[in-house]
C-alpha atoms as a PDB file:
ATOM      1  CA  UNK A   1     122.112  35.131  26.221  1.00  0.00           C
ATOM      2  CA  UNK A   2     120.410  32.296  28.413  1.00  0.00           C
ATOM      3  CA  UNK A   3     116.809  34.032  28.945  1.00  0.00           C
ATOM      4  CA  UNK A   4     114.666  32.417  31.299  1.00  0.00           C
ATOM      5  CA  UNK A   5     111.842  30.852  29.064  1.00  0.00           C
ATOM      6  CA  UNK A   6     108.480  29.188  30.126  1.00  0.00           C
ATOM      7  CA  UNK A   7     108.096  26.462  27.549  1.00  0.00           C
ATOM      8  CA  UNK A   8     104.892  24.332  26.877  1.00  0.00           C
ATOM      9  CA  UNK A   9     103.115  22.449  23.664  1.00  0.00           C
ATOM     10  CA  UNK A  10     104.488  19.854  21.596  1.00  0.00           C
ATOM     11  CA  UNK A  11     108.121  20.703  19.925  1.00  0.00           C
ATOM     12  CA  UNK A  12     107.169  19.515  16.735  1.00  0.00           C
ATOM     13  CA  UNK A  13     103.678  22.221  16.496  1.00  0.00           C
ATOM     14  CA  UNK A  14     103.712  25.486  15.335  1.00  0.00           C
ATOM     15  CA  UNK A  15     105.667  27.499  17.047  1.00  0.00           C
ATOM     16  CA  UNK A  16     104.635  30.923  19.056  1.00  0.00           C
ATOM     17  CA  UNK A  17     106.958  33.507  21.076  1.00  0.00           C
ATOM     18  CA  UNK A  18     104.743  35.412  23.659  1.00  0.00           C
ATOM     19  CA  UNK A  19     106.759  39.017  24.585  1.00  0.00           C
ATOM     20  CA  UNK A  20     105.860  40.790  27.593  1.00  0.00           C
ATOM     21  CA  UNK A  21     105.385  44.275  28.590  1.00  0.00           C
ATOM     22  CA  UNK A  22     107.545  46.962  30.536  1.00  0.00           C
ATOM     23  CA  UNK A  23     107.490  46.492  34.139  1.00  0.00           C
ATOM     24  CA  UNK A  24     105.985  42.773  33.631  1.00  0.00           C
ATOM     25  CA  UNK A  25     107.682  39.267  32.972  1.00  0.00           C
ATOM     26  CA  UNK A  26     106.500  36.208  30.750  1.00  0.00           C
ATOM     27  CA  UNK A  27     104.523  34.887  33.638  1.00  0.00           C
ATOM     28  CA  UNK A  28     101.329  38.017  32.251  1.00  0.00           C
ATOM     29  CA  UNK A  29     100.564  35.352  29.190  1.00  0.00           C
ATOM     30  CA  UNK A  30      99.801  32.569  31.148  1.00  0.00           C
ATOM     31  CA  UNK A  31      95.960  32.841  30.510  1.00  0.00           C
ATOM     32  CA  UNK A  32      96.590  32.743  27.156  1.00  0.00           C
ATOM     33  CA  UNK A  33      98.903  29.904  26.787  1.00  0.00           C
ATOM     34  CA  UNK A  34      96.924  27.755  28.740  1.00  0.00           C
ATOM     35  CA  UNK A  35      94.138  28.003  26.040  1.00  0.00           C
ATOM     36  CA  UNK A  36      96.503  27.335  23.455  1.00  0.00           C
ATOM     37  CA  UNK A  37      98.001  23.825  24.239  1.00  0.00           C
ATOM     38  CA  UNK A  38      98.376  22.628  20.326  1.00  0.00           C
ATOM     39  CA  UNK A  39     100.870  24.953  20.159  1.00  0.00           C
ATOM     40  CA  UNK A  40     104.846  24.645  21.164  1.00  0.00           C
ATOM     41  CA  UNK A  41     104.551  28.341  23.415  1.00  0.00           C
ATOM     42  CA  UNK A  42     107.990  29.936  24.675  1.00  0.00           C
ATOM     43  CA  UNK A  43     107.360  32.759  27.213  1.00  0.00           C
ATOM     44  CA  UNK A  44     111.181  34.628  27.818  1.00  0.00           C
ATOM     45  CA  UNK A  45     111.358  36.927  30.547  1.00  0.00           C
ATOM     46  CA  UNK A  46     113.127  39.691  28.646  1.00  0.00           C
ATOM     47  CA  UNK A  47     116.524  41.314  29.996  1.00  0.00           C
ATOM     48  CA  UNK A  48     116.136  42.751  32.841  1.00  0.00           C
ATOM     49  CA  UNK A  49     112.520  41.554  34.122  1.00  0.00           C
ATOM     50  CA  UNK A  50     111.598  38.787  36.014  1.00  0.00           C
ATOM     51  CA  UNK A  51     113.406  35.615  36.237  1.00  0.00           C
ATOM     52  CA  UNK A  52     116.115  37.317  33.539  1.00  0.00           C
ATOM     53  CA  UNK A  53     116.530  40.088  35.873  1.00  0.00           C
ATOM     54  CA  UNK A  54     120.500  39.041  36.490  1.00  0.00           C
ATOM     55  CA  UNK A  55     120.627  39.771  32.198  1.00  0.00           C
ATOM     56  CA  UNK A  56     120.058  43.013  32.315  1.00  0.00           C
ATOM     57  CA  UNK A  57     120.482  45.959  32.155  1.00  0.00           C
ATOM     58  CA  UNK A  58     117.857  46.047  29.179  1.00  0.00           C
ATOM     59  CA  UNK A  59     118.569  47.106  25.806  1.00  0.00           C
ATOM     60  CA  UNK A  60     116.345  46.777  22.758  1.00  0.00           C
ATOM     61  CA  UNK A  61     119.058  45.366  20.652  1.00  0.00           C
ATOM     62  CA  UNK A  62     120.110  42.517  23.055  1.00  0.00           C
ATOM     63  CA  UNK A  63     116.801  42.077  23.744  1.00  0.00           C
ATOM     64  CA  UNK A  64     115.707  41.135  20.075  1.00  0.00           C
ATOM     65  CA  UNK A  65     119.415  39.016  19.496  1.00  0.00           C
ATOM     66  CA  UNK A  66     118.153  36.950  22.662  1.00  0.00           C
ATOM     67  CA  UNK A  67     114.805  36.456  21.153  1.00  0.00           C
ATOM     68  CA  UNK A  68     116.384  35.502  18.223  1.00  0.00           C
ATOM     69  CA  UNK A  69     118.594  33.269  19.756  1.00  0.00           C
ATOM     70  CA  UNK A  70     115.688  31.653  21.073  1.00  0.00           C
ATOM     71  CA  UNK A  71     113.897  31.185  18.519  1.00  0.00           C
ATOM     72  CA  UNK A  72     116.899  29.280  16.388  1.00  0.00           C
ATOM     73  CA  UNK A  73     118.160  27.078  19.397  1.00  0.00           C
ATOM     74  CA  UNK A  74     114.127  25.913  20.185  1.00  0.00           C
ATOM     75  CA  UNK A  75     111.847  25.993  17.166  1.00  0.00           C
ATOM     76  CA  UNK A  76     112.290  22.636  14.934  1.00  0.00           C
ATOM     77  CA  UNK A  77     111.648  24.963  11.825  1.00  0.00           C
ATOM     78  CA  UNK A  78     113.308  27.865  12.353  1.00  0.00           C
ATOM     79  CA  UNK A  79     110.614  30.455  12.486  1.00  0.00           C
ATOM     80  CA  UNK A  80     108.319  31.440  14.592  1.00  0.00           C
ATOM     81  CA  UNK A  81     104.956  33.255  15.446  1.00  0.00           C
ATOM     82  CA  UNK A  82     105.551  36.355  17.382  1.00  0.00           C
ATOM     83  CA  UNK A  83     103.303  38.066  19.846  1.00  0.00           C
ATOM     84  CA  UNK A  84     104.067  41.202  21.731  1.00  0.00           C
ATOM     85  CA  UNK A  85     102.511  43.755  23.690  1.00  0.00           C
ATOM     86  CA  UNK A  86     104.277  47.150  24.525  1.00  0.00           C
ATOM     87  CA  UNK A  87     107.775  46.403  25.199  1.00  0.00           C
ATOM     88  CA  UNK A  88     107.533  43.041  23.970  1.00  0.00           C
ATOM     89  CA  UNK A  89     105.991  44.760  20.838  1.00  0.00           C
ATOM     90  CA  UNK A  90     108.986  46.726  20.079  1.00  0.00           C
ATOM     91  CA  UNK A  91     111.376  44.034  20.892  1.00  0.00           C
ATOM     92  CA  UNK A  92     109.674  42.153  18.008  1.00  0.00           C
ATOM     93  CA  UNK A  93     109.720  45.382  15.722  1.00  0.00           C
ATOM     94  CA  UNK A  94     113.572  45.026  16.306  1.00  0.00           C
ATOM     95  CA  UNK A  95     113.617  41.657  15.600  1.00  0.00           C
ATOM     96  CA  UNK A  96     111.590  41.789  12.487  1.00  0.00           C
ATOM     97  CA  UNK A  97     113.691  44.743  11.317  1.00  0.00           C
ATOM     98  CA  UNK A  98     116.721  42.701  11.820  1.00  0.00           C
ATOM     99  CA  UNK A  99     116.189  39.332  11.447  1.00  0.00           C
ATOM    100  CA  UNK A 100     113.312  38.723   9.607  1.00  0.00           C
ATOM    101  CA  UNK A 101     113.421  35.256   8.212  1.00  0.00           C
ATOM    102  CA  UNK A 102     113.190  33.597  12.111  1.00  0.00           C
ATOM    103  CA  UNK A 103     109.395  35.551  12.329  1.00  0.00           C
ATOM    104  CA  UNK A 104     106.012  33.635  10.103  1.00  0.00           C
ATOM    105  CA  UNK A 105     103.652  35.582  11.283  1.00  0.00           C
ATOM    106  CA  UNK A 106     103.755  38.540  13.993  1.00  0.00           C
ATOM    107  CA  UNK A 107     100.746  40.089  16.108  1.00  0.00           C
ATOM    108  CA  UNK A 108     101.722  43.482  17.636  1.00  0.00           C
ATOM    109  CA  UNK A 109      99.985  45.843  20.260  1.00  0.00           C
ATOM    110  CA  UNK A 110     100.654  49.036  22.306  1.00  0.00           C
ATOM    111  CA  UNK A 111     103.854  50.045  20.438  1.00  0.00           C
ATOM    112  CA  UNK A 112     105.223  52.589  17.969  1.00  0.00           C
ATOM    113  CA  UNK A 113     107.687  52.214  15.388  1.00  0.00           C
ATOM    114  CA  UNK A 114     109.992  56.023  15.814  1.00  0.00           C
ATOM    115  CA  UNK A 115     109.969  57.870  12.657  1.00  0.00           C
ATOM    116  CA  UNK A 116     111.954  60.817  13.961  1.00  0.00           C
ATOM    117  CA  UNK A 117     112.881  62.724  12.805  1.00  0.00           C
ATOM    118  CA  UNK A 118     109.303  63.636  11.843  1.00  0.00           C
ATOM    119  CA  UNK A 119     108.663  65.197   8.307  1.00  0.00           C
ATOM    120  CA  UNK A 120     107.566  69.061   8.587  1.00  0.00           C
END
């Protein structure tokens, strides 16, 4: 899947994926890309929002494959620093579940990991 991908930073440096929130696109982490210019930053608009609209419809799955696929066709090492908030949080819960090896280090906020069904 061809995700639409704001890309800034050096290729060569570290590595970070930045994974936006429900009803947002990549274009929320701009503030905090700016500030981080040592850094090779990719910013997908996930399936379904923004300029990846036409990829959709959105399914966490996909979603986490296309990250993936990301993340091997344009990161030198491989791996990657993942950030997420809500949506994008999940979508790097799947990815971690599932492809763990592409992720170094992962910062995750406003998301849940389902247990159900819940122990009585």
């Amino acid at each position: 899947m061809d995700l639409f991908v704001r890309e800034s930073g050096p290729a060569d440096a570290p590595a970070i994926v930045f994974l936006h929130g429900g009803l947002l696109s990549g274009w929320t982490w701009r503030p905090v890309v700016e500030r981080l210019p040592q850094y090779h930053c990719l910013v997908p608009d996930l399936p379904q929002y923004g300029k990846s609209f036409h990829l959709g419809p959105f399914e966490m799955t996909r979603a986490a494959n296309a990250v993936a696929e990301l993340i091997r066709g344009r990161v030198s090492t491989g791996r990657a620093h993942v950030v997420g908030y809500s949506l994008g949080a999940q979508v790097g819960v799947q990815l971690m579940a599932t492809q763990p090896r592409l992720v170094d280090r992962a910062v995750f906020s406003s998301t849940f990991v389902n247990t159900f069904p819940a122990p009585v």
